[in-house]
N, C-alpha and C. Protein backbone atom coordinates (compact mmCIF):
# COMPACT_ATOMS: atom_id res chain seq x y z
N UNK A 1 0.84 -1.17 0.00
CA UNK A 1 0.00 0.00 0.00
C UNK A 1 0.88 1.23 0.00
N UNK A 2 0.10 2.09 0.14
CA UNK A 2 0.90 3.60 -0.11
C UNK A 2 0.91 4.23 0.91
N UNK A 3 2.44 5.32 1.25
CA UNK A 3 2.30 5.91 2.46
C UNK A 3 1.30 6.50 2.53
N UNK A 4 0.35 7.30 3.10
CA UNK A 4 -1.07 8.03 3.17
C UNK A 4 -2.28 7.83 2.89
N UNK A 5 -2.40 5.97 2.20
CA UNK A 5 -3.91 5.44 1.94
C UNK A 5 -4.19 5.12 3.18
N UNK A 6 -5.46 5.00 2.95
CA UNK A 6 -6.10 4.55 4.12
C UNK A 6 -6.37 3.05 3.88
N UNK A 7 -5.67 1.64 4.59
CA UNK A 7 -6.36 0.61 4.70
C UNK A 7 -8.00 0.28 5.72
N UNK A 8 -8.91 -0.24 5.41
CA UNK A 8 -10.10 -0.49 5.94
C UNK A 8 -9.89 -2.08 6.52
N UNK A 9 -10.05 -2.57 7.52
CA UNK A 9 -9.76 -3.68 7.98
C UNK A 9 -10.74 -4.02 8.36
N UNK A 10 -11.69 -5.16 7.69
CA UNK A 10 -12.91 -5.62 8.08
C UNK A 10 -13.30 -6.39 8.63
N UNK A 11 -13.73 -7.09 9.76
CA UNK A 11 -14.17 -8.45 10.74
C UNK A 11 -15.27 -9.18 9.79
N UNK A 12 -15.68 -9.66 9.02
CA UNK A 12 -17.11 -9.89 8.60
C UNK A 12 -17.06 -11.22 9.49
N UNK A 13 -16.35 -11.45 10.66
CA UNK A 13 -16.79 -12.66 11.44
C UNK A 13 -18.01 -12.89 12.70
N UNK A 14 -18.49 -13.08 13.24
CA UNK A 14 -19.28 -12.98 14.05
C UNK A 14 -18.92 -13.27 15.67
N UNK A 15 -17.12 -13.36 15.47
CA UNK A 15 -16.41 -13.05 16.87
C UNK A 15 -15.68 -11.78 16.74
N UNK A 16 -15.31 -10.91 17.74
CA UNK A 16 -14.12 -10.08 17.45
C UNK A 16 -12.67 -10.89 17.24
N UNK A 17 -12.18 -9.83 16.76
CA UNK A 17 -11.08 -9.94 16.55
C UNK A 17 -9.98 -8.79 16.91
N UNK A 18 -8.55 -8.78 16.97
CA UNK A 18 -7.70 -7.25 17.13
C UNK A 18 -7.10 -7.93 15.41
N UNK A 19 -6.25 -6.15 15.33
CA UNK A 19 -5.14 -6.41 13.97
C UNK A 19 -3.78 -6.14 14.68
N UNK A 20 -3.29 -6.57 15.18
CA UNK A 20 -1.73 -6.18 15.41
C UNK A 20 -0.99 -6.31 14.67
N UNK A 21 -0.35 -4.79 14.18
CA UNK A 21 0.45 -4.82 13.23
C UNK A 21 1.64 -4.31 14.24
N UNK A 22 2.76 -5.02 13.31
CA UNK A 22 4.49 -4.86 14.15
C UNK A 22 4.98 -4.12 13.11
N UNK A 23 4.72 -3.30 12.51
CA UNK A 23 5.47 -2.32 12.08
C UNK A 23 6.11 -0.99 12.71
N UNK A 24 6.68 -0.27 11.98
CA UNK A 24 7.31 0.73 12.98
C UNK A 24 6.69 1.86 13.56
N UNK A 25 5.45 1.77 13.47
CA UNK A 25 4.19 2.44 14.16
C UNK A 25 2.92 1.44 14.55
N UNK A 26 3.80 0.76 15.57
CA UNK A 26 2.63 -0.96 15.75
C UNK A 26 1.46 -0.14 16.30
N UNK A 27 0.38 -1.26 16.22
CA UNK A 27 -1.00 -0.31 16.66
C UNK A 27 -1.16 -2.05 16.76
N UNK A 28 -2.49 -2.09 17.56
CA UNK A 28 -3.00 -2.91 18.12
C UNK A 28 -4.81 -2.67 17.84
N UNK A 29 -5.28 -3.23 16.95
CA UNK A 29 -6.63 -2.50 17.16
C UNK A 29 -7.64 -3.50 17.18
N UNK A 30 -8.68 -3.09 18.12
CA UNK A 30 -9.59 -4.11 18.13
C UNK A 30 -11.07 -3.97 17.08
N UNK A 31 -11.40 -5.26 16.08
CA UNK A 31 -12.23 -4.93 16.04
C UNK A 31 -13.40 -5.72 16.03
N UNK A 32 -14.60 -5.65 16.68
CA UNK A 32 -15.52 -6.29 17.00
C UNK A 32 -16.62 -6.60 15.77
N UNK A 33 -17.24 -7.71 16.06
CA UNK A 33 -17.98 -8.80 15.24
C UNK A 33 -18.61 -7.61 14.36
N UNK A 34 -18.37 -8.00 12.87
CA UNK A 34 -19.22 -6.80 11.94
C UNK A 34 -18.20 -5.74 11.97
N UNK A 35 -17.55 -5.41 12.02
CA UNK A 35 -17.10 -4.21 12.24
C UNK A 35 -16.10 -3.97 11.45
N UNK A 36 -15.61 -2.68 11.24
CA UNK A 36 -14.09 -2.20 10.56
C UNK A 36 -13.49 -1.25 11.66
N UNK A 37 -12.02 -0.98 11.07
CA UNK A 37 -12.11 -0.01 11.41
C UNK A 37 -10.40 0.15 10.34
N UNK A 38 -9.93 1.44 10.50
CA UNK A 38 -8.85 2.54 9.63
C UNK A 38 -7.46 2.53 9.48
N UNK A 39 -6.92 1.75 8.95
CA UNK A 39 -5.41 1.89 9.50
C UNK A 39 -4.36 3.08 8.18
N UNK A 40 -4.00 4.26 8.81
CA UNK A 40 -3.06 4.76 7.57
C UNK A 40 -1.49 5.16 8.30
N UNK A 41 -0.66 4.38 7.15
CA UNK A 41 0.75 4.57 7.89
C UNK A 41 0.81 5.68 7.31
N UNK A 42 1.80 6.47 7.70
CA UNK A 42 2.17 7.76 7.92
C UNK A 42 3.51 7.80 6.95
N UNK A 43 4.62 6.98 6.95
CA UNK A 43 5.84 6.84 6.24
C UNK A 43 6.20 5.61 5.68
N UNK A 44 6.63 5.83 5.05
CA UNK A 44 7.06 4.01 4.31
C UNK A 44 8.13 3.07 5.42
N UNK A 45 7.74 2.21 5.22
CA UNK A 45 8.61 0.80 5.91
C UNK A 45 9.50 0.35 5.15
N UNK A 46 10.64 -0.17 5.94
CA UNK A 46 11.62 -0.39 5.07
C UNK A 46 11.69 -1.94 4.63
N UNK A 47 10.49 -2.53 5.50
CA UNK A 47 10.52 -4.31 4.98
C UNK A 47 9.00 -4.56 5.42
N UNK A 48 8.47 -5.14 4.79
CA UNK A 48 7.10 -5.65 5.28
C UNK A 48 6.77 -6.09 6.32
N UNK A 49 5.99 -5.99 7.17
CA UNK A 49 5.80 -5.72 8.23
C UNK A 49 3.96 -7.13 8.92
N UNK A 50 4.66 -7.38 9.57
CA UNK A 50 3.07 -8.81 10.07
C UNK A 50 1.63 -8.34 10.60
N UNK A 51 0.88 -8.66 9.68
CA UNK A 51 -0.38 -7.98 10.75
C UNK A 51 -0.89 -9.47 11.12
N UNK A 52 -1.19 -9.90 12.58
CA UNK A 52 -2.11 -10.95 13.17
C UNK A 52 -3.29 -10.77 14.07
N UNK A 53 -3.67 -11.65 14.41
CA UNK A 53 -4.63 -11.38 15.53
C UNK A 53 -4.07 -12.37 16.68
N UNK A 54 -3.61 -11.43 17.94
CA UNK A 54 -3.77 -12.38 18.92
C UNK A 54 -4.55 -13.63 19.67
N UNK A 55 -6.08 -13.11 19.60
CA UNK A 55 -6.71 -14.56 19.47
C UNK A 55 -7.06 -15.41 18.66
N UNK A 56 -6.56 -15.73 17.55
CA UNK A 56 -6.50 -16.66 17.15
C UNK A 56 -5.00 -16.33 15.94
N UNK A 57 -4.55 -17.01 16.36
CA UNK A 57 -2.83 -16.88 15.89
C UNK A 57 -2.63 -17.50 14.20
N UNK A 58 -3.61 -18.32 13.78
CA UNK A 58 -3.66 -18.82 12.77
C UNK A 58 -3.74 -17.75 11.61
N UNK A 59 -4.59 -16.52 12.02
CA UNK A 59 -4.83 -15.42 11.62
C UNK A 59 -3.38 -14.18 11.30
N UNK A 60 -3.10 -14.50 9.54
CA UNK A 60 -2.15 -13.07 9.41
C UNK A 60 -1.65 -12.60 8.23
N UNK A 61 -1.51 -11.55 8.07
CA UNK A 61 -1.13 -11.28 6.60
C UNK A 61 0.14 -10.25 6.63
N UNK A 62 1.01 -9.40 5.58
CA UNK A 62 1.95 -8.84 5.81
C UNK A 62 1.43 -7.33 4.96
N UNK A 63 1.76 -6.55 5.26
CA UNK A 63 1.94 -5.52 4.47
C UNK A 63 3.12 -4.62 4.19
N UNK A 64 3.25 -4.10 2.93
CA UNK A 64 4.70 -3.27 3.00
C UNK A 64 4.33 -2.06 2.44
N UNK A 65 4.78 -1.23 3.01
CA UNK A 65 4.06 0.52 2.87
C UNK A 65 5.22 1.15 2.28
N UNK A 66 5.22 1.69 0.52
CA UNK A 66 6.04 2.02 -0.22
C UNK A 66 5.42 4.03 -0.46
N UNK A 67 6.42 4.68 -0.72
CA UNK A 67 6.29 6.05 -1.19
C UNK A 67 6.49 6.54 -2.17
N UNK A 68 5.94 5.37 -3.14
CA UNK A 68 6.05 5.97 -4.60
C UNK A 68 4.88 4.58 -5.08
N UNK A 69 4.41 4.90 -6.37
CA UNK A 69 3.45 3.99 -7.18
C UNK A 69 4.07 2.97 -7.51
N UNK A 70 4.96 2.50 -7.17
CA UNK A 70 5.92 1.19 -8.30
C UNK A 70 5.75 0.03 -7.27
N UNK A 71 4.33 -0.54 -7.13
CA UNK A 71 4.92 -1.69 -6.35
C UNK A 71 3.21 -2.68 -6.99
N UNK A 72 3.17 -3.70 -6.25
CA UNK A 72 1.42 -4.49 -6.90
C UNK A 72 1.54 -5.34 -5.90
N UNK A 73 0.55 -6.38 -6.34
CA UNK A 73 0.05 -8.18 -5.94
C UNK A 73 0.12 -8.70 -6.68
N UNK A 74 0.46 -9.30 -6.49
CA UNK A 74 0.48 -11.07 -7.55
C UNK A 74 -1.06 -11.41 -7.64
N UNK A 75 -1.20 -11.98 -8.93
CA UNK A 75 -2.79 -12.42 -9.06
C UNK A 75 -2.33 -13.88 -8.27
N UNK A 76 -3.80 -15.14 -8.51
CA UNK A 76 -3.76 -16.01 -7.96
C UNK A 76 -2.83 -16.74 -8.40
N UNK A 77 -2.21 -16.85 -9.76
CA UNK A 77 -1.09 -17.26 -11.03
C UNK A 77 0.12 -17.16 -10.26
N UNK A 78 0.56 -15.92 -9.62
CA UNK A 78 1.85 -15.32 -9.38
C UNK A 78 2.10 -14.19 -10.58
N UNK A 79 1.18 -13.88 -11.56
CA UNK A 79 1.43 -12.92 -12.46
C UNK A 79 1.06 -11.67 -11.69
N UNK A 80 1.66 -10.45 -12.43
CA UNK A 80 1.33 -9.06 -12.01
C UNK A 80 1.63 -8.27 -13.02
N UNK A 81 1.44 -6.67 -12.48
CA UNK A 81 1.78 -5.74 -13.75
C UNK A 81 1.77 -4.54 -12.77
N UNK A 82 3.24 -3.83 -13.34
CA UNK A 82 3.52 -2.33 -12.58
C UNK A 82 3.60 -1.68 -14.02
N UNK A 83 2.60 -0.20 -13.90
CA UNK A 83 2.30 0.70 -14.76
C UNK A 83 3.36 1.29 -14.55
N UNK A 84 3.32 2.41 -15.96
CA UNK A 84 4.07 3.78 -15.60
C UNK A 84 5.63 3.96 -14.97
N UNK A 85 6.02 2.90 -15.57
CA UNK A 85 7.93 3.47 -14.82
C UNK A 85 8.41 3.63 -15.54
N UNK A 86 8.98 4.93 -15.08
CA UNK A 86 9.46 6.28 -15.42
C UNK A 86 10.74 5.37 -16.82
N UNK A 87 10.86 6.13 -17.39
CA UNK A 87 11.63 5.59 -18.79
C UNK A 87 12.98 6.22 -18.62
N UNK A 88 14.02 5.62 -19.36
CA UNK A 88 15.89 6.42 -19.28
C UNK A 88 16.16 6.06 -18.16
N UNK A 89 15.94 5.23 -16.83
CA UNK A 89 16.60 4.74 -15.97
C UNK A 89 16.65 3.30 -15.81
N UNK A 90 17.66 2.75 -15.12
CA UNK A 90 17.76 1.29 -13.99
C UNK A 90 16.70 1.84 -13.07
N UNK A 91 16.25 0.69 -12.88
CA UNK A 91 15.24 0.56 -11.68
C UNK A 91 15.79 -0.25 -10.91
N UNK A 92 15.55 -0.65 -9.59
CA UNK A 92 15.62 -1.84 -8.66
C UNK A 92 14.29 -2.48 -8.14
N UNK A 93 14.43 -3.76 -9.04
CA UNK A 93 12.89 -4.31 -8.87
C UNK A 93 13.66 -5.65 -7.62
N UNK A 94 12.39 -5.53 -6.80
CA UNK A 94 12.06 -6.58 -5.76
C UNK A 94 11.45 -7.14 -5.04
N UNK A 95 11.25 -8.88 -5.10
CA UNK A 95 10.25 -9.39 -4.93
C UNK A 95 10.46 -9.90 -3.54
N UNK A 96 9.51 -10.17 -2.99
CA UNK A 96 9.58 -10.97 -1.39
C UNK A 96 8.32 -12.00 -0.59
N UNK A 97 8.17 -13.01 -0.74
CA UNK A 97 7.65 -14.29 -0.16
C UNK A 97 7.72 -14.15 0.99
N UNK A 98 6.98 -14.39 2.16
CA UNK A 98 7.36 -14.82 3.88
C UNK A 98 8.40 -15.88 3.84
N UNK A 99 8.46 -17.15 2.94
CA UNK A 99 8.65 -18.11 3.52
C UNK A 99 10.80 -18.54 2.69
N UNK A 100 10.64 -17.24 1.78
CA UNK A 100 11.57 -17.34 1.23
C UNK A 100 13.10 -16.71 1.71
N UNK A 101 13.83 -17.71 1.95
CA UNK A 101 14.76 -16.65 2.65
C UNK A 101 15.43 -15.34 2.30
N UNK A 102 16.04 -14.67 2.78
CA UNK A 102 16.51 -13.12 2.30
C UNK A 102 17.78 -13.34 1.96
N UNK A 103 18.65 -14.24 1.51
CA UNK A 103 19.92 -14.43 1.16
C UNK A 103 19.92 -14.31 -0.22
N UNK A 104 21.22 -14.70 -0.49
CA UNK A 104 21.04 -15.03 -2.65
C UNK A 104 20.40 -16.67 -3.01
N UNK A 105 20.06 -16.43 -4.11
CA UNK A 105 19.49 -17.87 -4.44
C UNK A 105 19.68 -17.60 -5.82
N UNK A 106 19.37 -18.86 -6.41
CA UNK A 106 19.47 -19.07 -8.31
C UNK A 106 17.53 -19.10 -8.61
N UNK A 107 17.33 -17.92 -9.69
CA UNK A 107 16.23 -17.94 -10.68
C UNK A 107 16.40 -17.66 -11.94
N UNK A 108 15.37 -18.13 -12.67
CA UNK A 108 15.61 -17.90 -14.00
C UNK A 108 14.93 -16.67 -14.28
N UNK A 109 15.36 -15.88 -14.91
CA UNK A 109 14.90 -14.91 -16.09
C UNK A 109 14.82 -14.64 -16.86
N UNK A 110 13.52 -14.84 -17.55
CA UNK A 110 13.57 -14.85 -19.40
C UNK A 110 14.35 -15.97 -19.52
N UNK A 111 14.15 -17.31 -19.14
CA UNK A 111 15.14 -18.25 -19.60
C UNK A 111 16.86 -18.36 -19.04
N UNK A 112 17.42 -17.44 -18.35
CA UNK A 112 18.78 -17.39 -18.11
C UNK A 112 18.56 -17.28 -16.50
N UNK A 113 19.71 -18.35 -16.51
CA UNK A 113 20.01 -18.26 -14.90
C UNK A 113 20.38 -17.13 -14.50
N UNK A 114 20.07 -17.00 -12.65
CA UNK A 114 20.65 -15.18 -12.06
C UNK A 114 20.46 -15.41 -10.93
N UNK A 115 21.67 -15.56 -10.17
CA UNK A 115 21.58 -15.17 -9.26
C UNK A 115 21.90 -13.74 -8.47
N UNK A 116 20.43 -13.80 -7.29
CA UNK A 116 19.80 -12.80 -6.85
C UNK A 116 20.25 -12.27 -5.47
N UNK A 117 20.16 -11.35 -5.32
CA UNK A 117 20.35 -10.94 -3.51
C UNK A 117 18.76 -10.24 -2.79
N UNK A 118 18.74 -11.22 -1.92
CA UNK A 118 17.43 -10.40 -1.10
C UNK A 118 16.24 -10.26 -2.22
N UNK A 119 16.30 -10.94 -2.99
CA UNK A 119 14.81 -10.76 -3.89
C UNK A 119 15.37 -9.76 -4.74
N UNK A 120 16.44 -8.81 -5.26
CA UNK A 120 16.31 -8.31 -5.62
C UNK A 120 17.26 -7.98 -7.19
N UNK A 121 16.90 -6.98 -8.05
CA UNK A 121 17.65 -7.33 -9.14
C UNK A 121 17.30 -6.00 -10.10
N UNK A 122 18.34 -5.27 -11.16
CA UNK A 122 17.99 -4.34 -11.68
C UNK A 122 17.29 -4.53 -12.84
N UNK A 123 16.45 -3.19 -12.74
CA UNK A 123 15.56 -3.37 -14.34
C UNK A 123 15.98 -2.78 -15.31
N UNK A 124 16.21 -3.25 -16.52
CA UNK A 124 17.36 -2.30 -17.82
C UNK A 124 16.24 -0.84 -18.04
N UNK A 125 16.85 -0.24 -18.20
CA UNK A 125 16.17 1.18 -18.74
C UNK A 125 15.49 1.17 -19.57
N UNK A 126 13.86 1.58 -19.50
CA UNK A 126 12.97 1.58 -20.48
C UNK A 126 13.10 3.39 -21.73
N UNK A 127 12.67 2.58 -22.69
CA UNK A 127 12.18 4.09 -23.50
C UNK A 127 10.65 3.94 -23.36
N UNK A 128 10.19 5.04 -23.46
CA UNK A 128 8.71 5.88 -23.17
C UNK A 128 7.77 5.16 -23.98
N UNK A 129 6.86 4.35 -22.79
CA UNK A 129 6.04 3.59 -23.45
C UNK A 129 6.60 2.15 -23.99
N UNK A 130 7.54 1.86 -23.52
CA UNK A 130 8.22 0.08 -24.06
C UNK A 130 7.71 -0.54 -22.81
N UNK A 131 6.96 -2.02 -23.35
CA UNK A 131 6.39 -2.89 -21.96
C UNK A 131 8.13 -3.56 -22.21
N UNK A 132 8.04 -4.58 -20.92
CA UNK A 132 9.29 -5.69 -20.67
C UNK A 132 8.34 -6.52 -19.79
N UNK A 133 8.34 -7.51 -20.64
CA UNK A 133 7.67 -9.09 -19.84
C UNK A 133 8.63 -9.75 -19.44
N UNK A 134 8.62 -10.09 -17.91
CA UNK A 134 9.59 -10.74 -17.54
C UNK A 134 8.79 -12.32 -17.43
N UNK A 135 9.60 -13.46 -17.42
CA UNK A 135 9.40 -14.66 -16.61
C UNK A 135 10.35 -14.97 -15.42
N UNK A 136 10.18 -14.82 -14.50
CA UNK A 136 10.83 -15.14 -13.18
C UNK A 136 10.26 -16.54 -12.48
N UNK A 137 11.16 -17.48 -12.62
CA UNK A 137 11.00 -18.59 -12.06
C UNK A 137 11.98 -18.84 -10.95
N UNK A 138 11.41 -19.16 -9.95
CA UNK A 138 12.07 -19.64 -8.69
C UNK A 138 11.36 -20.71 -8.55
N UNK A 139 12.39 -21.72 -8.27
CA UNK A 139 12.34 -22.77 -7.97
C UNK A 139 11.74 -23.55 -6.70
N UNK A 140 11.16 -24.25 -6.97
CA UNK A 140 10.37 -24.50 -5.62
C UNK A 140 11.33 -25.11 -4.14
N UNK A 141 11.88 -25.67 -4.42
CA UNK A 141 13.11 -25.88 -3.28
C UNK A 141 12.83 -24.22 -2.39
N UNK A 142 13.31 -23.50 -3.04
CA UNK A 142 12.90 -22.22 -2.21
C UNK A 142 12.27 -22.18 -1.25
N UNK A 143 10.94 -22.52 -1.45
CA UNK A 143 9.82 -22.51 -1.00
C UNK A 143 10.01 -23.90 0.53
N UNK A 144 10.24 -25.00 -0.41
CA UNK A 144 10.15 -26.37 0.89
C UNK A 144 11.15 -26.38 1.54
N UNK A 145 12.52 -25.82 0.66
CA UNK A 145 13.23 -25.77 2.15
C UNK A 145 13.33 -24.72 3.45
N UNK A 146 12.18 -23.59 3.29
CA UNK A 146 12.07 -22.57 4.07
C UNK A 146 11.19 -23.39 5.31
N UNK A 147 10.32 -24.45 4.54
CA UNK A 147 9.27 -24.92 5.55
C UNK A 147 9.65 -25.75 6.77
């Protein structure tokens, strides 16, 4: 999300619940059966950050609060799409999993091996209006040996 949106955090359960988020402005908020309520960070985070619910721990998701438009979600696929970056520069694009560790690892891109640091990796300089489809494959080992 973006520094200054407002997230809406909704219970549609028929117990309460809190959101505790551990970010660098943790808040703790409760919210009861039916209910919402407002969360807006104020400044960007520098790593994504856990929101759970204490009573029931099974309950959690992450969020990472960026200060500029260049970031998305993955559809259900793992596909996505970032609009609008800015053209004549390197970018630093980077991706991040919970379960994936933050070290270097080997993925493919576009077919060619690369290894990565921390999810992360530069984007060649676009001209105005050029898409770049990437394929990024990481390997599932990634994934099972985190588990």
């Amino acid at each position: 999300m973006r520094v200054g949106q407002t997230l809406k955090i909704l219970n549609s359960d028929s117990v309460g619940h809190n959101a505790k988020l551990d970010g660098l402005t943790s808040a703790n908020l409760q919210i009861g059966a039916g209910a919402d309520v407002d969360y807006k960070p104020g400044f960007q985070e520098s790593k994504p950050f856990g929101v759970s619910c204490s009573a029931h721990p099974w309950m959690g998701s992450y969020i990472i609060v960026r200060d500029n438009p260049l970031y998305t979600v993955t559809g259900e696929d793992g596909s996505f799409e970032i609009r609008n970056i800015p053209s004549g520069i390197e970018l630093p694009m980077k991706f991040w999993h919970e379960v994936i560790p933050s070290g270097s690892m080997q993925v493919t891109i576009n077919g060619a091996s690369q290894e990565i640091s921390r999810g992360g990796f530069e984007l060649p300089a676009l001209e105005a209006g050029e898409d770049l489809n990437l394929e990024i494959v990481i390997n599932a080992d990634a994934f099972n040996n985190a588990l």
